[in-house]
PDB file of N, CA and C in Angstrom:
ATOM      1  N   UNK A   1      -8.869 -25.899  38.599  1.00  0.00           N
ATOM      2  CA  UNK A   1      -8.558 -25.968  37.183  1.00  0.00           C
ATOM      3  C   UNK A   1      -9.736 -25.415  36.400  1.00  0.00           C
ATOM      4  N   UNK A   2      -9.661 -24.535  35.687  1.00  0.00           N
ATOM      5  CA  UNK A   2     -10.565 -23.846  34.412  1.00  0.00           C
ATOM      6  C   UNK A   2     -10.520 -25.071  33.238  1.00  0.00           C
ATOM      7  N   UNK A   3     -11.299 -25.926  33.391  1.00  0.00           N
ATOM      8  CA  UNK A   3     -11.750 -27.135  32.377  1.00  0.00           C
ATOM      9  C   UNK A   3     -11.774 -27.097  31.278  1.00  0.00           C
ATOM     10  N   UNK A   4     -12.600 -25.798  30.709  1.00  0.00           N
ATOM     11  CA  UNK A   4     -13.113 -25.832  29.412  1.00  0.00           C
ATOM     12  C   UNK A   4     -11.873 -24.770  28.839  1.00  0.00           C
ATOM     13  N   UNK A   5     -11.589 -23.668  29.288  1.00  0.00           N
ATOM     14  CA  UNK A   5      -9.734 -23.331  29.033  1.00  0.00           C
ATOM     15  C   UNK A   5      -8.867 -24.207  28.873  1.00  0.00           C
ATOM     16  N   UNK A   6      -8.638 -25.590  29.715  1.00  0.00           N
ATOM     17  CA  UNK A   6      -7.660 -26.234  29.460  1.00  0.00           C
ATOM     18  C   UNK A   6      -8.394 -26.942  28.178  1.00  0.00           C
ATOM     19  N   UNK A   7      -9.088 -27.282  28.340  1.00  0.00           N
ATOM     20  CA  UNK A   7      -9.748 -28.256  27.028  1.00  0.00           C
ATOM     21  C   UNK A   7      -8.770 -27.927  25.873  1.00  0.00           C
ATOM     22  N   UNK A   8      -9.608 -26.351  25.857  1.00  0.00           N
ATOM     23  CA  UNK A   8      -8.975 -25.676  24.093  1.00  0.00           C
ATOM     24  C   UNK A   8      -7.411 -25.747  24.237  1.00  0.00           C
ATOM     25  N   UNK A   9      -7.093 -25.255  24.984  1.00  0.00           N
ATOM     26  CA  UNK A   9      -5.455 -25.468  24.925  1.00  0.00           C
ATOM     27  C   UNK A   9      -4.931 -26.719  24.976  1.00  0.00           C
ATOM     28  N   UNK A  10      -5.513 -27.356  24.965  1.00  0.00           N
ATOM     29  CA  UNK A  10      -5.273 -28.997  25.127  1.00  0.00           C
ATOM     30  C   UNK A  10      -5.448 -29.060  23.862  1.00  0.00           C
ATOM     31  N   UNK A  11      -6.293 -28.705  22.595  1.00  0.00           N
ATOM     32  CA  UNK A  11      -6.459 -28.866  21.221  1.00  0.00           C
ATOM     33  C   UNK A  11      -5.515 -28.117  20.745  1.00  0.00           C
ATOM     34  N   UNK A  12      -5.145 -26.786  20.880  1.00  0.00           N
ATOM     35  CA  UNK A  12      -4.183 -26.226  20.283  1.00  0.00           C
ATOM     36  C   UNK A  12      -2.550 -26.923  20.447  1.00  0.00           C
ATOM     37  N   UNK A  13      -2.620 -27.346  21.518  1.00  0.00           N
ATOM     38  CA  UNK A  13      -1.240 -27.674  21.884  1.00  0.00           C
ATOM     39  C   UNK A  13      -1.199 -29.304  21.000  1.00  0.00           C
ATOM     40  N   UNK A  14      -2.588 -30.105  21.255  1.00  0.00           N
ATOM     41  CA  UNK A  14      -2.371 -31.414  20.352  1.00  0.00           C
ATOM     42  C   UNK A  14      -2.129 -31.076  19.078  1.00  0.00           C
ATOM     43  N   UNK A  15      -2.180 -30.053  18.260  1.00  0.00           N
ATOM     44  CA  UNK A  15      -2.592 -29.403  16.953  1.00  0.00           C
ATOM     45  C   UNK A  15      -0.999 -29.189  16.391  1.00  0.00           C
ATOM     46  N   UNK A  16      -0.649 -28.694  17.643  1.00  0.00           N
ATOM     47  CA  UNK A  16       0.888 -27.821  17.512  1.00  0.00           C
ATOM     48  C   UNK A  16       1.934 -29.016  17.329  1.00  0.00           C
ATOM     49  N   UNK A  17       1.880 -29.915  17.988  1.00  0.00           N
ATOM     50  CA  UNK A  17       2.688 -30.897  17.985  1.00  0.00           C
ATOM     51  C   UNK A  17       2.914 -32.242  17.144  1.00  0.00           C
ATOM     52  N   UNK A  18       1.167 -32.133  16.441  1.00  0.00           N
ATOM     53  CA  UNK A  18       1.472 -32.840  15.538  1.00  0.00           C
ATOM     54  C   UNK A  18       1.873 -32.553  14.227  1.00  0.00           C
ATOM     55  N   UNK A  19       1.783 -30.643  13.982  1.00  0.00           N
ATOM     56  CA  UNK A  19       2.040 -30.542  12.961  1.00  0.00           C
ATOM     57  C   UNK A  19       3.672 -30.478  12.949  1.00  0.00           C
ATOM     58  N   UNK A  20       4.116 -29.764  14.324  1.00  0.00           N
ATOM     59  CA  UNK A  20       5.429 -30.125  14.201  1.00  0.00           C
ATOM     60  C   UNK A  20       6.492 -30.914  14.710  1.00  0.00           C
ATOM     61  N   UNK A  21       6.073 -31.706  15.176  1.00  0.00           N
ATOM     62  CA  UNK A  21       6.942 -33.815  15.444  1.00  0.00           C
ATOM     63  C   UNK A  21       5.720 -34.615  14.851  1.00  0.00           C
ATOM     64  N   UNK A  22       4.599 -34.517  14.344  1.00  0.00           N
ATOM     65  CA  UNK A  22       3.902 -35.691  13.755  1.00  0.00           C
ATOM     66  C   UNK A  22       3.620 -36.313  14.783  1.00  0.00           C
ATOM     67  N   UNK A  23       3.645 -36.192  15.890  1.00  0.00           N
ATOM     68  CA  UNK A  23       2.831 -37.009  17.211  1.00  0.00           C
ATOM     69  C   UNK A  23       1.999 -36.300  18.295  1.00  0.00           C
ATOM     70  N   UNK A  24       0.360 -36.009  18.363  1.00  0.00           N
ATOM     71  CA  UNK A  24      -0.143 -35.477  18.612  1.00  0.00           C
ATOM     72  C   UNK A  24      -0.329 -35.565  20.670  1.00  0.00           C
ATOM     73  N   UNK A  25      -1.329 -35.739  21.424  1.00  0.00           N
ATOM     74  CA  UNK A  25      -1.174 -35.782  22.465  1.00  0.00           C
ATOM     75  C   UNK A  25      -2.843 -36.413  23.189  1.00  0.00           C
ATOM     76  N   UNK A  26      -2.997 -37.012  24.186  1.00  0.00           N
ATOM     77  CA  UNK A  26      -3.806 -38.002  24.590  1.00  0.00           C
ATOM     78  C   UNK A  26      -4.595 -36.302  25.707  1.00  0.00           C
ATOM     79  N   UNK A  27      -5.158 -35.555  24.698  1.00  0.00           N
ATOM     80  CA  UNK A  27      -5.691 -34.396  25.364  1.00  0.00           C
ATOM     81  C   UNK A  27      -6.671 -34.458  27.226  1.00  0.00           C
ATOM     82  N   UNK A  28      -7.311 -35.529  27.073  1.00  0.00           N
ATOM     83  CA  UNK A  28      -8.175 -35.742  28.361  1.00  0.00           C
ATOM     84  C   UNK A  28      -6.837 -36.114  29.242  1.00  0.00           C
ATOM     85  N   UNK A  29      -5.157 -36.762  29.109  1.00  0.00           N
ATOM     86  CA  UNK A  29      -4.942 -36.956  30.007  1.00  0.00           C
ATOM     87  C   UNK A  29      -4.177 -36.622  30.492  1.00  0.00           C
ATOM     88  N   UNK A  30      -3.920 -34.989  29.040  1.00  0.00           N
ATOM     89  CA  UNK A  30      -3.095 -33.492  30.009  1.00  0.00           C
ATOM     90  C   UNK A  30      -4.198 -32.861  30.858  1.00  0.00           C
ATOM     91  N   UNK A  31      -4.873 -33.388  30.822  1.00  0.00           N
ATOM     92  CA  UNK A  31      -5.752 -32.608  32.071  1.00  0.00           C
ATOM     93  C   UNK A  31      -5.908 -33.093  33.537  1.00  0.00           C
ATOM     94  N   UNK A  32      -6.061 -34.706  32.719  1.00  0.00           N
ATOM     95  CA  UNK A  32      -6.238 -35.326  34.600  1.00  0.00           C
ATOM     96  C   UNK A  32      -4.456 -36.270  34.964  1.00  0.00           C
ATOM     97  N   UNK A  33      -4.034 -35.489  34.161  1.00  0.00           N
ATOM     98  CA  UNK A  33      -2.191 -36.531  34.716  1.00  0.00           C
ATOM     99  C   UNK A  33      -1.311 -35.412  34.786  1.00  0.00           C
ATOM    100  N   UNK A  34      -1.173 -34.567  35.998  1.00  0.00           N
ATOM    101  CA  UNK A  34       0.018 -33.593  36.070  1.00  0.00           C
ATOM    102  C   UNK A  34       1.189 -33.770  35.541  1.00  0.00           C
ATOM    103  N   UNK A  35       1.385 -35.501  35.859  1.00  0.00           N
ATOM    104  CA  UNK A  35       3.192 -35.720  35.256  1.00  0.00           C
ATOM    105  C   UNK A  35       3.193 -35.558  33.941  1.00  0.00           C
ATOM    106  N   UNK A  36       2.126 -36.864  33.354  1.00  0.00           N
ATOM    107  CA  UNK A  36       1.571 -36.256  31.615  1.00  0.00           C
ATOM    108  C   UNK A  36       1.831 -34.864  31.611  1.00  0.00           C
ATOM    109  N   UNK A  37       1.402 -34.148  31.821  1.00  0.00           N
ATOM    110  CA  UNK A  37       0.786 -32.254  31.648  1.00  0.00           C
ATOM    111  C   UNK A  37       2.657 -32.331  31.640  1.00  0.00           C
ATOM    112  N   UNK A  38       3.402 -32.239  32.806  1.00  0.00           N
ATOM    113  CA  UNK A  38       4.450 -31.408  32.843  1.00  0.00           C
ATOM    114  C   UNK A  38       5.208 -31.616  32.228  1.00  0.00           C
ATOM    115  N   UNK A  39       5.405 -33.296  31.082  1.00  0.00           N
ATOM    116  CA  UNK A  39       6.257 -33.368  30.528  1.00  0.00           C
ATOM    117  C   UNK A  39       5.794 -33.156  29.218  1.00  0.00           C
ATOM    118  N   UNK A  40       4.646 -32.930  28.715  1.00  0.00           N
ATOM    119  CA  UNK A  40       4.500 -32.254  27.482  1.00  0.00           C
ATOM    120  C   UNK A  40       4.119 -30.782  27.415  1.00  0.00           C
ATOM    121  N   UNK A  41       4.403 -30.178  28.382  1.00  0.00           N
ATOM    122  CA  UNK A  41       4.720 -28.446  28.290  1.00  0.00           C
ATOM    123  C   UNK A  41       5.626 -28.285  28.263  1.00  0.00           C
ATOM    124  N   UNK A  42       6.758 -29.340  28.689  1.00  0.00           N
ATOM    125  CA  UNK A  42       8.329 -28.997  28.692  1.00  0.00           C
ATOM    126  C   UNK A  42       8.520 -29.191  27.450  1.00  0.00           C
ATOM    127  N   UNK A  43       7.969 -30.153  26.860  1.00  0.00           N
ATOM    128  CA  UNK A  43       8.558 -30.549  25.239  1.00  0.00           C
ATOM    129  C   UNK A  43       7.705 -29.097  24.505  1.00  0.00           C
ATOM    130  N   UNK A  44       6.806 -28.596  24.908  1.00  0.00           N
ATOM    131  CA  UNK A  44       6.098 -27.208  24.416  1.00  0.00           C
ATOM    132  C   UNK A  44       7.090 -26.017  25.194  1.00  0.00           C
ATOM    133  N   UNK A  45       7.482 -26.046  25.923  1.00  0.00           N
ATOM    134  CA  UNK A  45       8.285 -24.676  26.109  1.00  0.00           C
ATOM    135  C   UNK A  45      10.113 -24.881  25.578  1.00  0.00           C
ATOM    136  N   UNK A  46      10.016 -26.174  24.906  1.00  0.00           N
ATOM    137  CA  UNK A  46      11.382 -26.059  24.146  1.00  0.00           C
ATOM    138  C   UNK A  46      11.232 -26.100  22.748  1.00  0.00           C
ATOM    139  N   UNK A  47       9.887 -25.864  22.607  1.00  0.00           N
ATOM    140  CA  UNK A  47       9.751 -25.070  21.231  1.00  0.00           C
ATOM    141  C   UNK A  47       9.524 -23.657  20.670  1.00  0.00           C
ATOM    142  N   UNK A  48      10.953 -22.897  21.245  1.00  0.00           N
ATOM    143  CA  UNK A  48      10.643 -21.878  20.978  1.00  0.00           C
ATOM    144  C   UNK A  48      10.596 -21.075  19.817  1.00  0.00           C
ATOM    145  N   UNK A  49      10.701 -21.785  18.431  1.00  0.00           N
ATOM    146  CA  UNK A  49      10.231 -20.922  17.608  1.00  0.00           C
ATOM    147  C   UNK A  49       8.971 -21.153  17.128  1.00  0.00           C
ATOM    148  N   UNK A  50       8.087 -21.061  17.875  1.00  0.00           N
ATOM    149  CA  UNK A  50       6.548 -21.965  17.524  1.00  0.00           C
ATOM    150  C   UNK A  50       5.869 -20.908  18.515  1.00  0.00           C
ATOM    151  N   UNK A  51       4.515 -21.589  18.720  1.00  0.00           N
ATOM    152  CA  UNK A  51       4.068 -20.639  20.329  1.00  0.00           C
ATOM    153  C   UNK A  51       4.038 -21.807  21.380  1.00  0.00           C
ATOM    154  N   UNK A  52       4.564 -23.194  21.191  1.00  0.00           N
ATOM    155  CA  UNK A  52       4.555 -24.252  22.285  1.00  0.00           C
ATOM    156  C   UNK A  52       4.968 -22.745  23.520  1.00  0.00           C
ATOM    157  N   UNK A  53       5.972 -22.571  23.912  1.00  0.00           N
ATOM    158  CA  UNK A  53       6.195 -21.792  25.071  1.00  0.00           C
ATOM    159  C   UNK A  53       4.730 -20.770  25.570  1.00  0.00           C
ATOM    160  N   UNK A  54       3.929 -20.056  24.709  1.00  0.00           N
ATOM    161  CA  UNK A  54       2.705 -19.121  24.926  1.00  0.00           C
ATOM    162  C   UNK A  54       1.930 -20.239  25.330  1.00  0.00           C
ATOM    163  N   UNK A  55       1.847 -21.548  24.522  1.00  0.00           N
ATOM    164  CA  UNK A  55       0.825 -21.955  24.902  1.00  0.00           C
ATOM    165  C   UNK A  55       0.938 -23.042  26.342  1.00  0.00           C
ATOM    166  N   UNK A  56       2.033 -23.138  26.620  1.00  0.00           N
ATOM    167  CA  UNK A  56       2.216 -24.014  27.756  1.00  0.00           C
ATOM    168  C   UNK A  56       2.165 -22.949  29.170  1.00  0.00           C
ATOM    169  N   UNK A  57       2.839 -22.043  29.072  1.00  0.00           N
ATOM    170  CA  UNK A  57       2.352 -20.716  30.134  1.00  0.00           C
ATOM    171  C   UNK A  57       0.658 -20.671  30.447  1.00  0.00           C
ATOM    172  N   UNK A  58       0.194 -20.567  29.265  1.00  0.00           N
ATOM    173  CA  UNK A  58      -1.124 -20.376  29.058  1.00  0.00           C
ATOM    174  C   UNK A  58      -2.001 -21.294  30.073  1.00  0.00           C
ATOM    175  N   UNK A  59      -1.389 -22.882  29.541  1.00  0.00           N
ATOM    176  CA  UNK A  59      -2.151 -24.029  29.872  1.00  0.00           C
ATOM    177  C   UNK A  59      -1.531 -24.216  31.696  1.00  0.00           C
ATOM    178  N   UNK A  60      -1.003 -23.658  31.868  1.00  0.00           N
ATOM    179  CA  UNK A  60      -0.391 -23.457  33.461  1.00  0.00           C
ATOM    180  C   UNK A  60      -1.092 -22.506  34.308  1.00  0.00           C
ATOM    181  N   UNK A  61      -1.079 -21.424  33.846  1.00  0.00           N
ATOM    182  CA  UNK A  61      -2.061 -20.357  34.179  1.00  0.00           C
ATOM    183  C   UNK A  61      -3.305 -21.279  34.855  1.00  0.00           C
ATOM    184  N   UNK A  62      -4.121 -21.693  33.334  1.00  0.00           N
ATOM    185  CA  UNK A  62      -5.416 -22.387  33.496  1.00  0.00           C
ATOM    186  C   UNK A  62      -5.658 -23.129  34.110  1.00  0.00           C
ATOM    187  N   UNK A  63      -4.529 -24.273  34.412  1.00  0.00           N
ATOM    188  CA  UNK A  63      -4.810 -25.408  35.262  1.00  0.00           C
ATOM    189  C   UNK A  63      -4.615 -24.623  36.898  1.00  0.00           C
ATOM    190  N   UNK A  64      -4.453 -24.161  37.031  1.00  0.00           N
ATOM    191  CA  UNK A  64      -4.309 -23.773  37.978  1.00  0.00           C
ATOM    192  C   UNK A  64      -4.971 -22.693  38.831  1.00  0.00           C
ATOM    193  N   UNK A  65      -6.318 -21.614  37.947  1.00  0.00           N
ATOM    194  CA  UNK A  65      -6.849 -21.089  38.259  1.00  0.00           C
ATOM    195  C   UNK A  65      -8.369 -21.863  38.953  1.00  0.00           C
ATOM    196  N   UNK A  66      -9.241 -21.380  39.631  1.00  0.00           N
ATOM    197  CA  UNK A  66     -10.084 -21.997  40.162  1.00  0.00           C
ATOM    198  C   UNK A  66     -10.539 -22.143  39.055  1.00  0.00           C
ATOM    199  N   UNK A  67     -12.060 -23.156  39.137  1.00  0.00           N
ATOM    200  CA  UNK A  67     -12.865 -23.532  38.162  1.00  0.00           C
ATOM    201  C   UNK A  67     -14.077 -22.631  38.378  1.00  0.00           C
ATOM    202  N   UNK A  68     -14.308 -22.272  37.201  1.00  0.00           N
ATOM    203  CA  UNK A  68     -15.928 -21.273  37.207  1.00  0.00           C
ATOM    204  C   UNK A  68     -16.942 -21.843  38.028  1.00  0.00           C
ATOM    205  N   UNK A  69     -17.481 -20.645  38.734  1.00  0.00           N
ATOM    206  CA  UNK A  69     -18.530 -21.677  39.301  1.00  0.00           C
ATOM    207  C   UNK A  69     -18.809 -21.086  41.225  1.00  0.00           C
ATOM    208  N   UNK A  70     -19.512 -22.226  41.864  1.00  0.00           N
ATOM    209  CA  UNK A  70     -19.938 -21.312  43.143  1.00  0.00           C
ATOM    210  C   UNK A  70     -18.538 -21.407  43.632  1.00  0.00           C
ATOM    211  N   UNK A  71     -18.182 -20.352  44.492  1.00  0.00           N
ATOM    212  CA  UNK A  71     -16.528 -20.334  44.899  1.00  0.00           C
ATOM    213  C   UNK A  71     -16.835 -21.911  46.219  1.00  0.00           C
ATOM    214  N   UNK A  72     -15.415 -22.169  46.379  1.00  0.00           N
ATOM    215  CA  UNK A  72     -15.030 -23.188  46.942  1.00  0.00           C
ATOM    216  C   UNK A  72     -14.377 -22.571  48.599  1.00  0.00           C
ATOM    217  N   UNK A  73     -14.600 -23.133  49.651  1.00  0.00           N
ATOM    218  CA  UNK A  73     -14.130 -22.796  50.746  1.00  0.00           C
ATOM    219  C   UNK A  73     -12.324 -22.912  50.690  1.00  0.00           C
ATOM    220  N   UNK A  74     -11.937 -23.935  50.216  1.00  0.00           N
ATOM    221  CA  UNK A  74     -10.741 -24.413  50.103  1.00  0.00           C
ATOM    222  C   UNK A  74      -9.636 -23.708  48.867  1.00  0.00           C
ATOM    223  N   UNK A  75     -10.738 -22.916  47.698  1.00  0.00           N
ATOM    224  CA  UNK A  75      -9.731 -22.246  47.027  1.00  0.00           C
ATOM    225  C   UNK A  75      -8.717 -21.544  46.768  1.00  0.00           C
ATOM    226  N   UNK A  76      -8.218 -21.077  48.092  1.00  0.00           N
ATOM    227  CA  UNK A  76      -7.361 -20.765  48.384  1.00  0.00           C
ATOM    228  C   UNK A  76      -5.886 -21.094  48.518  1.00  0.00           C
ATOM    229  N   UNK A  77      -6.177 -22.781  48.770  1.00  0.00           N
ATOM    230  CA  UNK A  77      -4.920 -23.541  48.686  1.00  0.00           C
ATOM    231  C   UNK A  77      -4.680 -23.736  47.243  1.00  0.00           C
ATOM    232  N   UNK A  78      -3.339 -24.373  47.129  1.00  0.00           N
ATOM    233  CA  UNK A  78      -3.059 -24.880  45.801  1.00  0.00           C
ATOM    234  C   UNK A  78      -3.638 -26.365  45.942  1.00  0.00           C
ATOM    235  N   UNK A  79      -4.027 -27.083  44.800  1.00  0.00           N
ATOM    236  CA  UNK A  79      -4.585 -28.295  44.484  1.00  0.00           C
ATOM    237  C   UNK A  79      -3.431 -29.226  44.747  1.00  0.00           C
ATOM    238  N   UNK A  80      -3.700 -29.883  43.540  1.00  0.00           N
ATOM    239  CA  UNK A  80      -2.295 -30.901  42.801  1.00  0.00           C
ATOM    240  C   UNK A  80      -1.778 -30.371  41.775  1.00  0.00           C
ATOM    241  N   UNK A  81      -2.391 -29.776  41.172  1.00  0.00           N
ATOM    242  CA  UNK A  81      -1.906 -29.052  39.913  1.00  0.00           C
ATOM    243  C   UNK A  81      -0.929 -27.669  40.117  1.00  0.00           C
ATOM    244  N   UNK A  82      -1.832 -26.893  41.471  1.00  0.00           N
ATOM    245  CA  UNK A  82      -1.372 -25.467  42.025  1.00  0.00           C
ATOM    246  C   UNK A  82      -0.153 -25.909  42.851  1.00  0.00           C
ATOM    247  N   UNK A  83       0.039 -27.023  43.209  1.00  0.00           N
ATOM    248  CA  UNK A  83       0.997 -27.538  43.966  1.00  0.00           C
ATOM    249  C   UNK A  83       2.599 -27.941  43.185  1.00  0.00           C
ATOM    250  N   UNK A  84       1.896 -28.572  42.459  1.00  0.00           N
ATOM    251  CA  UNK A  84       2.839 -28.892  41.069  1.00  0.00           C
ATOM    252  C   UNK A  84       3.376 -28.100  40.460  1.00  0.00           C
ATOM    253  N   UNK A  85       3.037 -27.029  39.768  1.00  0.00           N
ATOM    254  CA  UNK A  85       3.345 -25.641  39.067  1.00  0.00           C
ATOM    255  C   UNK A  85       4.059 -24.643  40.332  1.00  0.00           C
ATOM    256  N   UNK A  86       3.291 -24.830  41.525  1.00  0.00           N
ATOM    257  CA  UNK A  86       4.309 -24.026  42.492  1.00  0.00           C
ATOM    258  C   UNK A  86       3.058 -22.412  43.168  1.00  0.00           C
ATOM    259  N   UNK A  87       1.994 -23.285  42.387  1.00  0.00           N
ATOM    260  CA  UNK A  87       1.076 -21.795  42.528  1.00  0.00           C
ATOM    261  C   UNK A  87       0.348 -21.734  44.150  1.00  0.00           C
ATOM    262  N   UNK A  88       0.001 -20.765  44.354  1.00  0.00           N
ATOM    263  CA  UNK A  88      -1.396 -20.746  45.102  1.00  0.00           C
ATOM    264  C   UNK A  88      -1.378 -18.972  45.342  1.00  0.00           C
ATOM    265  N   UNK A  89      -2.244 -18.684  46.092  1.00  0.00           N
ATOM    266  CA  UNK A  89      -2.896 -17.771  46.899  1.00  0.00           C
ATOM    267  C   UNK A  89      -1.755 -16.483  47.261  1.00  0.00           C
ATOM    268  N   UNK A  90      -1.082 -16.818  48.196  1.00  0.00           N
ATOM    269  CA  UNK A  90      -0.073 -16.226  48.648  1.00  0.00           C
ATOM    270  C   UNK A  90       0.686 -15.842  47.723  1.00  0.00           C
ATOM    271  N   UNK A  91       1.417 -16.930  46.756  1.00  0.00           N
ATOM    272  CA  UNK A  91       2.297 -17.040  45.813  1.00  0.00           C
ATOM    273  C   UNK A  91       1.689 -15.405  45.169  1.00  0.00           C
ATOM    274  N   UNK A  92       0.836 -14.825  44.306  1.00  0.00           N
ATOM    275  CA  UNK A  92       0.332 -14.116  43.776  1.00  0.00           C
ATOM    276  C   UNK A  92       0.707 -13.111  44.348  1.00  0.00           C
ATOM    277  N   UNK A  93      -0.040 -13.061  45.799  1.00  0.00           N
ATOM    278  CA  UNK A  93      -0.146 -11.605  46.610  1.00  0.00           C
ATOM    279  C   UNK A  93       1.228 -11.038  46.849  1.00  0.00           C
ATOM    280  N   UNK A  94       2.382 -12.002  47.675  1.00  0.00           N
ATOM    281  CA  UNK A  94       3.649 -11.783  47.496  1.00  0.00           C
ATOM    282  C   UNK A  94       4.248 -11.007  46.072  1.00  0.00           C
ATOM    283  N   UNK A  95       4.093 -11.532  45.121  1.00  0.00           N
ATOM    284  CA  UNK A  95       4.707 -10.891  43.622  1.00  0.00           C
ATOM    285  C   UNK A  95       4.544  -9.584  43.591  1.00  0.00           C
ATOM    286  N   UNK A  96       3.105  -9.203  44.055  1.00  0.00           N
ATOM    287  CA  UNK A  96       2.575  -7.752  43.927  1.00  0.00           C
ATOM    288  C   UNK A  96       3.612  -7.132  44.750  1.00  0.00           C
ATOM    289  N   UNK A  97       3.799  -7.320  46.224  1.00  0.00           N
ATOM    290  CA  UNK A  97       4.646  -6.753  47.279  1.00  0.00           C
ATOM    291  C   UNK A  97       5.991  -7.005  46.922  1.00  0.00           C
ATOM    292  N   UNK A  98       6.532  -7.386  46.148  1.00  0.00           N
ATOM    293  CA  UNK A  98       7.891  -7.734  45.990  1.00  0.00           C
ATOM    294  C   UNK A  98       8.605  -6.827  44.636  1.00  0.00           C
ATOM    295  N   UNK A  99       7.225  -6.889  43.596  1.00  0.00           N
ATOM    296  CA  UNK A  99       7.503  -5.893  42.174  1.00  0.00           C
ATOM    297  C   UNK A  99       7.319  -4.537  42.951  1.00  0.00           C
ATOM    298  N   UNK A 100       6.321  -4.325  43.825  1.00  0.00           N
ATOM    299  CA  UNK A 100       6.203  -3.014  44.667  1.00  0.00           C
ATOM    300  C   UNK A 100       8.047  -2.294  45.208  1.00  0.00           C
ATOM    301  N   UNK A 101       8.110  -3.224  45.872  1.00  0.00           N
ATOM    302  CA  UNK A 101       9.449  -2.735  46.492  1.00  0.00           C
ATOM    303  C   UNK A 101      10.466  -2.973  45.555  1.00  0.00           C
ATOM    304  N   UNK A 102      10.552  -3.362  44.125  1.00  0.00           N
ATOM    305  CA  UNK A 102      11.608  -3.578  42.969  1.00  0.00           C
ATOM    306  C   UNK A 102      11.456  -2.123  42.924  1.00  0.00           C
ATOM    307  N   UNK A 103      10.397  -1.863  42.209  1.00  0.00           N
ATOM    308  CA  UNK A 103      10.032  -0.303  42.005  1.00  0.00           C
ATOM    309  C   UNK A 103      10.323   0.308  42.521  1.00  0.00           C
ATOM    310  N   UNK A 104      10.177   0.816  44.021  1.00  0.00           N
ATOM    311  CA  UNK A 104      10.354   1.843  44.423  1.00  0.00           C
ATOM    312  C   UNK A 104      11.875   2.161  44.904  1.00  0.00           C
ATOM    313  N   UNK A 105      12.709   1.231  44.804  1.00  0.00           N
ATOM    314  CA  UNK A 105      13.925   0.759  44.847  1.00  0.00           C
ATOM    315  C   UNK A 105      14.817   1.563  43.921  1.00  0.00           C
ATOM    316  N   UNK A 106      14.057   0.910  42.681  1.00  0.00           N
ATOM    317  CA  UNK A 106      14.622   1.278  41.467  1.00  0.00           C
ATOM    318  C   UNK A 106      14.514   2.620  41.055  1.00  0.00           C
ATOM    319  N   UNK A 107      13.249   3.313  41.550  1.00  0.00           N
ATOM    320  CA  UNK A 107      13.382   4.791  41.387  1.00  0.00           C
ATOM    321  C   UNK A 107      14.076   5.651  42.295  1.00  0.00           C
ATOM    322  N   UNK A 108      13.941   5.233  43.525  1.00  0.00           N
ATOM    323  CA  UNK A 108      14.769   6.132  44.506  1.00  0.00           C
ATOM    324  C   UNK A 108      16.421   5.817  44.566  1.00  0.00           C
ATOM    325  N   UNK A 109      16.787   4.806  43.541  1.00  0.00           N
ATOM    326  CA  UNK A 109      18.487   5.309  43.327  1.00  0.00           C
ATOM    327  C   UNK A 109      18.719   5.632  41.663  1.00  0.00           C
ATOM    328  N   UNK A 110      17.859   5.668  40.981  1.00  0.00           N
ATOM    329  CA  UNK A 110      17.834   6.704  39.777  1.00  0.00           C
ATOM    330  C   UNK A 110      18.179   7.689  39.810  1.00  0.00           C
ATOM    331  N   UNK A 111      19.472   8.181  39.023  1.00  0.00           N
ATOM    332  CA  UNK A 111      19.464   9.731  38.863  1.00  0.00           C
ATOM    333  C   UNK A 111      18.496  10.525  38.810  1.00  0.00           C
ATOM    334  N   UNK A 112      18.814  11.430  39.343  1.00  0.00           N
ATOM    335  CA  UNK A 112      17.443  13.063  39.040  1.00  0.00           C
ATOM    336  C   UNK A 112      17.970  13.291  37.528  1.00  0.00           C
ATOM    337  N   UNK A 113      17.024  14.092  37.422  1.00  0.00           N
ATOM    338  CA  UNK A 113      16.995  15.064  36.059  1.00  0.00           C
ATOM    339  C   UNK A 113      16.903  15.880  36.224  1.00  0.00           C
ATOM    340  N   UNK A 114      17.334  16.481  37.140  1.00  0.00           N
ATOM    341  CA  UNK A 114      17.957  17.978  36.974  1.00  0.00           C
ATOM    342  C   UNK A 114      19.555  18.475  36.999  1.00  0.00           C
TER     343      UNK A 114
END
């Protein structure tokens, strides 16, 4: 987890919610309570005319990226958080190989232009 990333997004998102339901959010314990975290990004990604949705992507991203700092032998796995969200290592590298072969898919049954 990127700490001081989630922090701020932890202020923006308490910011966001109180201006629009009037009930703000217990910021230290979207950080250390995944269930906390997942059920107030859901109430942030069903606000979509706001940026709740940017900023709950955001705060997913973050929790889930390593933390700054000397690298970790184990970073590779997903945590509790990377576990929770569905992230890790692989997850990433796969996407690349998978948009790869969307692509090349998608161009080689494209009409020509000539």
């Amino acid at each position: 987890m990127h700490t001081r990333h989630c922090l701020k997004l932890a202020e923006r998102i308490h910011a966001l919610l109180e201006r629009e339901l009037g009930q703000g959010i217990e910021r230290s314990r979207l950080l250390a309570e995944p269930l906390y975290a997942r059920d107030v990004l859901l109430v942030c990604d069903a606000m979509v005319a706001t940026d709740g949705p940017l900023l709950a992507r955001a705060f997913r991203r973050a929790a889930a990226a390593p933390e700054e700092g000397p690298a970790d032998a184990n970073s590779s796995r997903p945590s509790g958080w990377g576990a929770l969200f569905g992230l890790g290592a692989g997850l990433v590298k796969g996407h690349g190989q998978v948009l790869r072969q969307a692509l090349s898919s998608r161009s080689s049954s494209a009409p020509s232009a000539t």
